[in-house]
C-alpha atoms as a PDB file:
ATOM      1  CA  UNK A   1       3.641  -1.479 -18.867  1.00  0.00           C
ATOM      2  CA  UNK A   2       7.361  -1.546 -19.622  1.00  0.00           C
ATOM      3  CA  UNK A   3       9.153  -4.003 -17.321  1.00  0.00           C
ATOM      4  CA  UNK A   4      11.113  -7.376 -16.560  1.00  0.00           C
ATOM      5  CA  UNK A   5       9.427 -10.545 -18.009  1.00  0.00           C
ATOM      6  CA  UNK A   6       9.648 -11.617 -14.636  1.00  0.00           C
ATOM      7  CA  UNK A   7       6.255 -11.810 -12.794  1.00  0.00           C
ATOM      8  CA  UNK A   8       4.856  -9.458 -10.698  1.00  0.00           C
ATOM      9  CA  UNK A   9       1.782  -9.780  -8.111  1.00  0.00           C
ATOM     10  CA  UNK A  10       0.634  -7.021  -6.021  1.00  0.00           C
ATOM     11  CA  UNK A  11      -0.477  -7.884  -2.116  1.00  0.00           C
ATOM     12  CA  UNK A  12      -3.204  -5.607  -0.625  1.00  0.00           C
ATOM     13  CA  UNK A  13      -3.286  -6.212   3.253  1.00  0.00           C
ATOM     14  CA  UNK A  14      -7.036  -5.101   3.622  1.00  0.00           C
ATOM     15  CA  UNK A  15      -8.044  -6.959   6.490  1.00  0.00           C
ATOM     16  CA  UNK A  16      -7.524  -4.478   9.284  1.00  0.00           C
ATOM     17  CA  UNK A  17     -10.900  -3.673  11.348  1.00  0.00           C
ATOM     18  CA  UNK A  18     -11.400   0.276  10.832  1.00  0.00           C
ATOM     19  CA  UNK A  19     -11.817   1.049  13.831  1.00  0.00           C
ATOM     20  CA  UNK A  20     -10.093   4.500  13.919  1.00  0.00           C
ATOM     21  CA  UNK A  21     -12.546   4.981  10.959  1.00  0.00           C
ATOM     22  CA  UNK A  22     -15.455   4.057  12.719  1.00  0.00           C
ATOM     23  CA  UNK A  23     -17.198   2.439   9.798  1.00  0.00           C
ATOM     24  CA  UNK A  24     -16.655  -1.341   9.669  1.00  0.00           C
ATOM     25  CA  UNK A  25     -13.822  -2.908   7.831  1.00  0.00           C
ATOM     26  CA  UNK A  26     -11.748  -0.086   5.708  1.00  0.00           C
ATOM     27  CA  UNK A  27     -11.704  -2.510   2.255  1.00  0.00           C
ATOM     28  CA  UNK A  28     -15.303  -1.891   2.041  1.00  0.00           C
ATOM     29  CA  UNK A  29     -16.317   1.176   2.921  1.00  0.00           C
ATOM     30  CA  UNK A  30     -17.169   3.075  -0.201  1.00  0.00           C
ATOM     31  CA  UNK A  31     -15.487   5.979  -2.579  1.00  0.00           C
ATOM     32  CA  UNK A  32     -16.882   7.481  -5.648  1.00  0.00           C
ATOM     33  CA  UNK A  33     -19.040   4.926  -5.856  1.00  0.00           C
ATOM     34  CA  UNK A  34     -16.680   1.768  -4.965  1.00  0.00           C
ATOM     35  CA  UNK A  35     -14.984   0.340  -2.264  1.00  0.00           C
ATOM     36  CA  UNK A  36     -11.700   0.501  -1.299  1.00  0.00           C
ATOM     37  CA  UNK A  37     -11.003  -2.615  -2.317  1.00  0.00           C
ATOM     38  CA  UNK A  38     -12.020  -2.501  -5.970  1.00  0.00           C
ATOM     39  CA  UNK A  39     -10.320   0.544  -6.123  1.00  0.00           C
ATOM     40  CA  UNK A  40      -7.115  -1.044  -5.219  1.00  0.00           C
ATOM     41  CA  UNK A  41      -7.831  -4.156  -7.723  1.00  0.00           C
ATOM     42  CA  UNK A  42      -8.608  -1.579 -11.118  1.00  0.00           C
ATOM     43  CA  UNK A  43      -5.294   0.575 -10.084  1.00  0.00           C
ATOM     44  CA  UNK A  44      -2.782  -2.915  -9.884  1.00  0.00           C
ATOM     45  CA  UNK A  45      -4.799  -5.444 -12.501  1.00  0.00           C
ATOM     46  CA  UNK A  46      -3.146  -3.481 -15.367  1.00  0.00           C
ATOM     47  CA  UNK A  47       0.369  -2.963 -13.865  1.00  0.00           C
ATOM     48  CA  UNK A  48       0.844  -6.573 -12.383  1.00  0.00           C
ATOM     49  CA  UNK A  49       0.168 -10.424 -13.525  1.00  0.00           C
ATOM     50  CA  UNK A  50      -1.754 -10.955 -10.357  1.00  0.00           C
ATOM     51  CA  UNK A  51      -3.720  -9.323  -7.488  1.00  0.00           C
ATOM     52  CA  UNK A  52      -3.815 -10.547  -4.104  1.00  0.00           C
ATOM     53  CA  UNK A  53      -6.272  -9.461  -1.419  1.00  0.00           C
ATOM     54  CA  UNK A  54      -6.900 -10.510   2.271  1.00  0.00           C
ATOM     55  CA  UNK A  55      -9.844  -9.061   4.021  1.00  0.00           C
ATOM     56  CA  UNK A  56     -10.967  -9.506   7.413  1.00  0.00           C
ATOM     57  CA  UNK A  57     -12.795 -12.947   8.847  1.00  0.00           C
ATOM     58  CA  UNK A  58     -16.478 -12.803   7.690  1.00  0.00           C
ATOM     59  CA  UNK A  59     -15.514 -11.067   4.280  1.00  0.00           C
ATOM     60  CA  UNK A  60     -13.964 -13.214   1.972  1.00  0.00           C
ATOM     61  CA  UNK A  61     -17.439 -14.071  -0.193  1.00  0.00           C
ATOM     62  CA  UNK A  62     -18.585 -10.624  -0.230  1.00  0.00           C
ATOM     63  CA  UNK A  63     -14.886  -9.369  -1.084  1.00  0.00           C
ATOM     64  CA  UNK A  64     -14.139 -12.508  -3.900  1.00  0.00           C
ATOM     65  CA  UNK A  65     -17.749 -10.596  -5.296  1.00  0.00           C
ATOM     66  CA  UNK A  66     -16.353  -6.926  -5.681  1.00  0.00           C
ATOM     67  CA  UNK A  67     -13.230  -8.253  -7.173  1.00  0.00           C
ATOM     68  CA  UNK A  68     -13.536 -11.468  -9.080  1.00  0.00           C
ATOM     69  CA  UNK A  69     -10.448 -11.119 -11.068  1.00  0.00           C
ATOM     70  CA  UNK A  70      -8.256 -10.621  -8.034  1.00  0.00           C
ATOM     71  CA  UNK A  71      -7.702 -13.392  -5.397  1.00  0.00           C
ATOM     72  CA  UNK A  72      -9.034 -12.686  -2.074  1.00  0.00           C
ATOM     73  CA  UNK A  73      -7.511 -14.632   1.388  1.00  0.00           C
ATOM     74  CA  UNK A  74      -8.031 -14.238   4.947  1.00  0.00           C
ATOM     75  CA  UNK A  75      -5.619 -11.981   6.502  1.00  0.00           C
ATOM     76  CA  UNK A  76      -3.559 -11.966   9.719  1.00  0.00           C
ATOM     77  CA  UNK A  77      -4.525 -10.188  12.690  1.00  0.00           C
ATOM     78  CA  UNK A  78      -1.691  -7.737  12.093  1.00  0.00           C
ATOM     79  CA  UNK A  79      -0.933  -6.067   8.881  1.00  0.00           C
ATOM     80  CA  UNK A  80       2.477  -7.488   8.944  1.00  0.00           C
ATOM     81  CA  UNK A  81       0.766 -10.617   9.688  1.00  0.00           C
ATOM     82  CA  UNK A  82      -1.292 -10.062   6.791  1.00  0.00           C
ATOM     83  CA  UNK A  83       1.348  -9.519   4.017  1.00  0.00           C
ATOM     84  CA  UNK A  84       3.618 -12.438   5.140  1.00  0.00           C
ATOM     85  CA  UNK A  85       0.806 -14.337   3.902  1.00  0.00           C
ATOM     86  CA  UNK A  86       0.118 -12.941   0.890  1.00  0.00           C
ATOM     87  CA  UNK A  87       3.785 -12.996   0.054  1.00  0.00           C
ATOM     88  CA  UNK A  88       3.596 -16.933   0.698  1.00  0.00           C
ATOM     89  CA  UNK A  89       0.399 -17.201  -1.437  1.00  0.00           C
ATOM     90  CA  UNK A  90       1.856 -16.134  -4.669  1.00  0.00           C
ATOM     91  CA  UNK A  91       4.941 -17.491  -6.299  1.00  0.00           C
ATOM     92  CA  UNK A  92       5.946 -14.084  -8.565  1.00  0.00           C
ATOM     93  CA  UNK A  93       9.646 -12.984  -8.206  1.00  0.00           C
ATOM     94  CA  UNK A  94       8.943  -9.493  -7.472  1.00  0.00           C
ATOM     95  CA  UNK A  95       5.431  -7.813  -5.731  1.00  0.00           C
ATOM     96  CA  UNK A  96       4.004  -4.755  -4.798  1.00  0.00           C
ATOM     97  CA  UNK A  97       2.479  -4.208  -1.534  1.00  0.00           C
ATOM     98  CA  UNK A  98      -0.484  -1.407  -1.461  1.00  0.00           C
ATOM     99  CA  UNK A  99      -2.445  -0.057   0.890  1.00  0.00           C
ATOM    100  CA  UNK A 100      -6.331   0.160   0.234  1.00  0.00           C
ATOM    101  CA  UNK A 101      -6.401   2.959   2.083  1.00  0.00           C
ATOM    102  CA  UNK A 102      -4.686   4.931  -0.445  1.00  0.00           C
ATOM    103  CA  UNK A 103      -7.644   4.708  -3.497  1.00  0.00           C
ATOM    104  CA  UNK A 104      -6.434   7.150  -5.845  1.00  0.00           C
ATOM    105  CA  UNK A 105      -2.874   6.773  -5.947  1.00  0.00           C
ATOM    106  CA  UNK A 106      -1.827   6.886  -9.611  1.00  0.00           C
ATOM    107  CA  UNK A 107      -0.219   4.116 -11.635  1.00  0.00           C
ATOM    108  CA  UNK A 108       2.453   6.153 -12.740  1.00  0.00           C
ATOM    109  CA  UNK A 109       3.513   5.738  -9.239  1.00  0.00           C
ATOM    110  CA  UNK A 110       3.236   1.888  -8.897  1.00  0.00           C
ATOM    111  CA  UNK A 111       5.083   1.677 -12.392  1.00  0.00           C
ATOM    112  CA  UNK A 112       8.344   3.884 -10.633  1.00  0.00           C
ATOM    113  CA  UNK A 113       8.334   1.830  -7.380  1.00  0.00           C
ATOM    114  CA  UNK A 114       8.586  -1.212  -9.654  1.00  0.00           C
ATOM    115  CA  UNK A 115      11.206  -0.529 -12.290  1.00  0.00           C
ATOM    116  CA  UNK A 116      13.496   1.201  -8.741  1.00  0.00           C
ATOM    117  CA  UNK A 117      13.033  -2.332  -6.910  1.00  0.00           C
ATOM    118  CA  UNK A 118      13.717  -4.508 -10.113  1.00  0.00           C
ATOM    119  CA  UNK A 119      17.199  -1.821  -9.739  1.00  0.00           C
ATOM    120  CA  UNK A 120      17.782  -1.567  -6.182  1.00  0.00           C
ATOM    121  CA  UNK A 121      15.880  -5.239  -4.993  1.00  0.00           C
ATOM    122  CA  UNK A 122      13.310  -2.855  -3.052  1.00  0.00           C
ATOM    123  CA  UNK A 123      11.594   0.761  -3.055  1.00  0.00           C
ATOM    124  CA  UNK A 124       9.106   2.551  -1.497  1.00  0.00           C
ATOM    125  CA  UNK A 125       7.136   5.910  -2.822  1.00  0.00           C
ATOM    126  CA  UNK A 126       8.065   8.810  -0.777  1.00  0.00           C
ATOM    127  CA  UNK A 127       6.903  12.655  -0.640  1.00  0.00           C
ATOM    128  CA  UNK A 128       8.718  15.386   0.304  1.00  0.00           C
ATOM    129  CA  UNK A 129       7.407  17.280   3.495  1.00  0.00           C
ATOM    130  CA  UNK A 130       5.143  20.416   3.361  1.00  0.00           C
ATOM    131  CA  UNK A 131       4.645  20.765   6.331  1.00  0.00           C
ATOM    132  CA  UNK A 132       6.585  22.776   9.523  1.00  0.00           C
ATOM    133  CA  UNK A 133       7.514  20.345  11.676  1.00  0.00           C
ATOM    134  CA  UNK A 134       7.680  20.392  15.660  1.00  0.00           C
ATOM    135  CA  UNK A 135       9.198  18.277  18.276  1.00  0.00           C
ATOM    136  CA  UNK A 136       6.451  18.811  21.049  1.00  0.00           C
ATOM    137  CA  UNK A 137       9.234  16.679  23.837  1.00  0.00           C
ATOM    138  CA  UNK A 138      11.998  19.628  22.622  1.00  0.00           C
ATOM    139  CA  UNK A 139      10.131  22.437  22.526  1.00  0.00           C
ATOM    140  CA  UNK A 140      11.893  22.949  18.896  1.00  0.00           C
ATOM    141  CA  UNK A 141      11.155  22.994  15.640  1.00  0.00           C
ATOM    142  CA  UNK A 142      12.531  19.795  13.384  1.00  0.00           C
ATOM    143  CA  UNK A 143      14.404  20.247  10.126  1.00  0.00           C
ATOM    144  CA  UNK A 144      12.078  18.986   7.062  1.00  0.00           C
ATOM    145  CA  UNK A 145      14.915  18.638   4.315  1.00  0.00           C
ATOM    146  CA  UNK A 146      16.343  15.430   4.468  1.00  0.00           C
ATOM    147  CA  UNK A 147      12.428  14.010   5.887  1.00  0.00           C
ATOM    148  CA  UNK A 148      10.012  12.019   3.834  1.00  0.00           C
ATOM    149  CA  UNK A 149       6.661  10.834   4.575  1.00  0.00           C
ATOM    150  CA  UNK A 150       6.458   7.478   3.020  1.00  0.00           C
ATOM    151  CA  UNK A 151       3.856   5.802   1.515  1.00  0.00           C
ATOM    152  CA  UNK A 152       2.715   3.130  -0.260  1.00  0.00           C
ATOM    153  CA  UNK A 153       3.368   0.977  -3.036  1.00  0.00           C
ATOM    154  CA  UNK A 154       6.675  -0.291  -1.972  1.00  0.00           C
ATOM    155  CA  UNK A 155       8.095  -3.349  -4.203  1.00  0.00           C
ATOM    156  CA  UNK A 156      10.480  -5.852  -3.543  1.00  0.00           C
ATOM    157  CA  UNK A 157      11.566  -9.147  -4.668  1.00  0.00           C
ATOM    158  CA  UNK A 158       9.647 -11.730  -2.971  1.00  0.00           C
ATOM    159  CA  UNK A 159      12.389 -14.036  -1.438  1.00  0.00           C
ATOM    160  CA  UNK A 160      13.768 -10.836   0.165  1.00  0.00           C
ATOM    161  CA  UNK A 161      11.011  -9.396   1.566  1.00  0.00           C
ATOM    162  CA  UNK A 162       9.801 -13.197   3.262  1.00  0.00           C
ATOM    163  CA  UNK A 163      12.919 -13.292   4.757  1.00  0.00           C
ATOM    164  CA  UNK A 164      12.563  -9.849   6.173  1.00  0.00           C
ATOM    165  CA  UNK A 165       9.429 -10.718   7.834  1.00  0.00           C
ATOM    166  CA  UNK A 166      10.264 -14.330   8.744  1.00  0.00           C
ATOM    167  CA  UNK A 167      13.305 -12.523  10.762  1.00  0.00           C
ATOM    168  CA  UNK A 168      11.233 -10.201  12.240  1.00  0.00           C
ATOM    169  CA  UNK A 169       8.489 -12.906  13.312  1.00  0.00           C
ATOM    170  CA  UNK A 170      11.541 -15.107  14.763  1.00  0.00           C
ATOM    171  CA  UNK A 171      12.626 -12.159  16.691  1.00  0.00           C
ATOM    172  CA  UNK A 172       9.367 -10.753  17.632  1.00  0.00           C
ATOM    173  CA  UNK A 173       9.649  -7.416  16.338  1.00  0.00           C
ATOM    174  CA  UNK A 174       7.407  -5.610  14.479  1.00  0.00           C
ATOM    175  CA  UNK A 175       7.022  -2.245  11.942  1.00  0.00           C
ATOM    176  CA  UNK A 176       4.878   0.518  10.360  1.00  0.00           C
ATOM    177  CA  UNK A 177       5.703  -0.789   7.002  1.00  0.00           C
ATOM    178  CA  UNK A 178       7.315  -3.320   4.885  1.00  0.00           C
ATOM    179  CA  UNK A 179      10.394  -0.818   3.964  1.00  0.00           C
ATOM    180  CA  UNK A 180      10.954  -0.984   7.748  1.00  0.00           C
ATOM    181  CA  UNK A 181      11.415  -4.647   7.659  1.00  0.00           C
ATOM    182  CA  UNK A 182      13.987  -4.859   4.994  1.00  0.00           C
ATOM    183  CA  UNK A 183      16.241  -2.248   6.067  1.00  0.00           C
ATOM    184  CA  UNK A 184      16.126  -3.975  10.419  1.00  0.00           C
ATOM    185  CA  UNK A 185      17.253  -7.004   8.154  1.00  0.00           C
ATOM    186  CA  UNK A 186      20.413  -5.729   6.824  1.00  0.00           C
ATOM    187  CA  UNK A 187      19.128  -4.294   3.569  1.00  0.00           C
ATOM    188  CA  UNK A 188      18.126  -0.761   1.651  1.00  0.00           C
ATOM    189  CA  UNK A 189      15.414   0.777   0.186  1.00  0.00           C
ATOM    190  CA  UNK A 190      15.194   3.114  -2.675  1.00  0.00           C
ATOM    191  CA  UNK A 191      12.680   6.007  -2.301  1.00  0.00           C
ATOM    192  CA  UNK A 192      10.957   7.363  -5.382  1.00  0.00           C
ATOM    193  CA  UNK A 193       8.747  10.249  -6.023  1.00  0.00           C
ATOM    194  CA  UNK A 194       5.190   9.486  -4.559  1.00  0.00           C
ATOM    195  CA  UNK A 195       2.119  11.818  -5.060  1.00  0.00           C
ATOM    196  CA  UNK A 196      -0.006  13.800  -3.168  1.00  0.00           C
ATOM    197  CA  UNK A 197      -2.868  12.179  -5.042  1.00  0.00           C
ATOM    198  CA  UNK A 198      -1.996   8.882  -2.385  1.00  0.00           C
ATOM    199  CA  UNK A 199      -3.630  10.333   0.563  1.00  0.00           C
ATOM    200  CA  UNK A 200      -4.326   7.979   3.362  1.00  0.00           C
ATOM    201  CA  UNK A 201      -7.787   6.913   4.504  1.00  0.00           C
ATOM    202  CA  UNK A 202      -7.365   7.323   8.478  1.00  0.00           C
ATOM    203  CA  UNK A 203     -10.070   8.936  10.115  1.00  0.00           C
ATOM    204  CA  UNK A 204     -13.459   9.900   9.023  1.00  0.00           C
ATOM    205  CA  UNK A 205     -12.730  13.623   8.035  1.00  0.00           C
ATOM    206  CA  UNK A 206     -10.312  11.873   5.490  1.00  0.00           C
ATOM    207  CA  UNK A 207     -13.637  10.553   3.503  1.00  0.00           C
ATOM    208  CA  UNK A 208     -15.335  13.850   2.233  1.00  0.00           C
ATOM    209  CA  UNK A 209     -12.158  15.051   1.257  1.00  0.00           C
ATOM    210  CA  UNK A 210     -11.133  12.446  -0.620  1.00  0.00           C
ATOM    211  CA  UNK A 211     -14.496  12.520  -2.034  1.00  0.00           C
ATOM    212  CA  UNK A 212     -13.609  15.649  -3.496  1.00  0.00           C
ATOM    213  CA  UNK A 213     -10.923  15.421  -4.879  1.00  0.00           C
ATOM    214  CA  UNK A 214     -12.495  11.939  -6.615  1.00  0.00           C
ATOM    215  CA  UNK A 215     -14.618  13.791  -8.016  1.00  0.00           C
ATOM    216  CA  UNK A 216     -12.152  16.814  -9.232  1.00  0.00           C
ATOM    217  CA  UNK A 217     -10.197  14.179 -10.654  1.00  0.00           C
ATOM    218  CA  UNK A 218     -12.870  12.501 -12.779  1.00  0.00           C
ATOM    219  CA  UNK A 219     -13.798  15.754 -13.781  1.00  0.00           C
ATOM    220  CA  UNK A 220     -10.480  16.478 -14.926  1.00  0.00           C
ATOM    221  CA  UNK A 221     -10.224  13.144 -16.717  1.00  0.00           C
ATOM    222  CA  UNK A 222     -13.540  13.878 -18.576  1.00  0.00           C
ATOM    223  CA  UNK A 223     -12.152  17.182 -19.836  1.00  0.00           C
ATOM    224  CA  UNK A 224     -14.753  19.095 -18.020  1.00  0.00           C
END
């Protein structure tokens, strides 16, 4: 990967309980034949100098197993939580925060989000929306144009994104995201292209379709 000499971990806050998924801890339920989890560690190991991962209480062994070339810690009982430790844990200058949930985002992807925040100090992937978009408390449809759905990885440098959540901590607040964080404490966010590859594991009906399109894409990648 082309980039700054300076290091680079990713942070995967995996420790959240699935329970809108309804099959145990997210990092470990299974796609294409892996978990989540080791999906997330062989999409970062070859774009970053590190991997961080913190999994739920009770999984650290079995999760240090799957990915023995990342390093797995216990995460918070939030996801925000969660990545202000991993943040702490590492001492790179920049990082990239991923979501598990999102197994087969490209690395082209990670790559953009990184060179933008070694620009801009931070960046998030984005996608343009699709979709027609209603505001049910109106009554009235929403313009879509200047909207993004935003995803993950987002990058920052570290010092500014622990301050963002020590701030938040202090004051109590909280966010969706990590993007959200930096921009209540004063500061911006560049959006890049994203992909529609980076789907998010949510609910159940999310698995067999993401199953198929795993399976489309390793079919593609074997020139079938």
């Amino acid at each position: 990967m082309s980039r700054a000499t300076s290091s680079v971990a990713a942070l995967v806050p995996a420790a959240g309980s699935g329970s809108r998924l309804g099959l145990g801890p997210k990092a470990f339920v299974r796609l294409a034949g892996r978990t989540l989890i080791e999906h997330a560690a062989w999409l970062l190991a070859g774009e970053v100098d590190e991997v961080l991962i913190a999994v739920p209480d009770g999984w650290v062994a079995d999760a240090a197993r799957l990915v023995p070339h990342a390093r797995v810690l216990l995460g918070g009982q939030t996801r925000q939580e969660t990545v202000e430790r991993l943040a702490s844990a590492t001492d790179a200058e920049w990082v990239v925060v991923h979501d598990a949930a999102r197994p087969l985002t490209p690395g082209d992807v990670v790559r953009r989000v990184l060179e933008a925040a070694q620009r801009a100090g931070a960046a998030s992937a984005a996608v343009e929306v699709a979709d027609t978009l209603h505001d049910t408390d109106l009554d009235a449809p929403v313009a879509r144009e200047a909207l993004r759905a935003v995803q993950t990885p987002q990058a920052f440098a570290r010092r500014r994104l622990l301050e963002a959540h020590r701030s938040a901590r202090v004051a109590g607040t909280g966010a969706t995201d990590d993007a959200q964080l930096i921009r209540a404490a004063g500061g911006t966010v560049e959006l890049v292209p994203g992909s529609p590859w980076s789907h998010k594991l949510t609910r159940a009906a999310d698995l067999p379709w993401l199953e198929a399109v795993a399976r489309g894409r390793d079919a593609v990648s074997d020139g079938s």
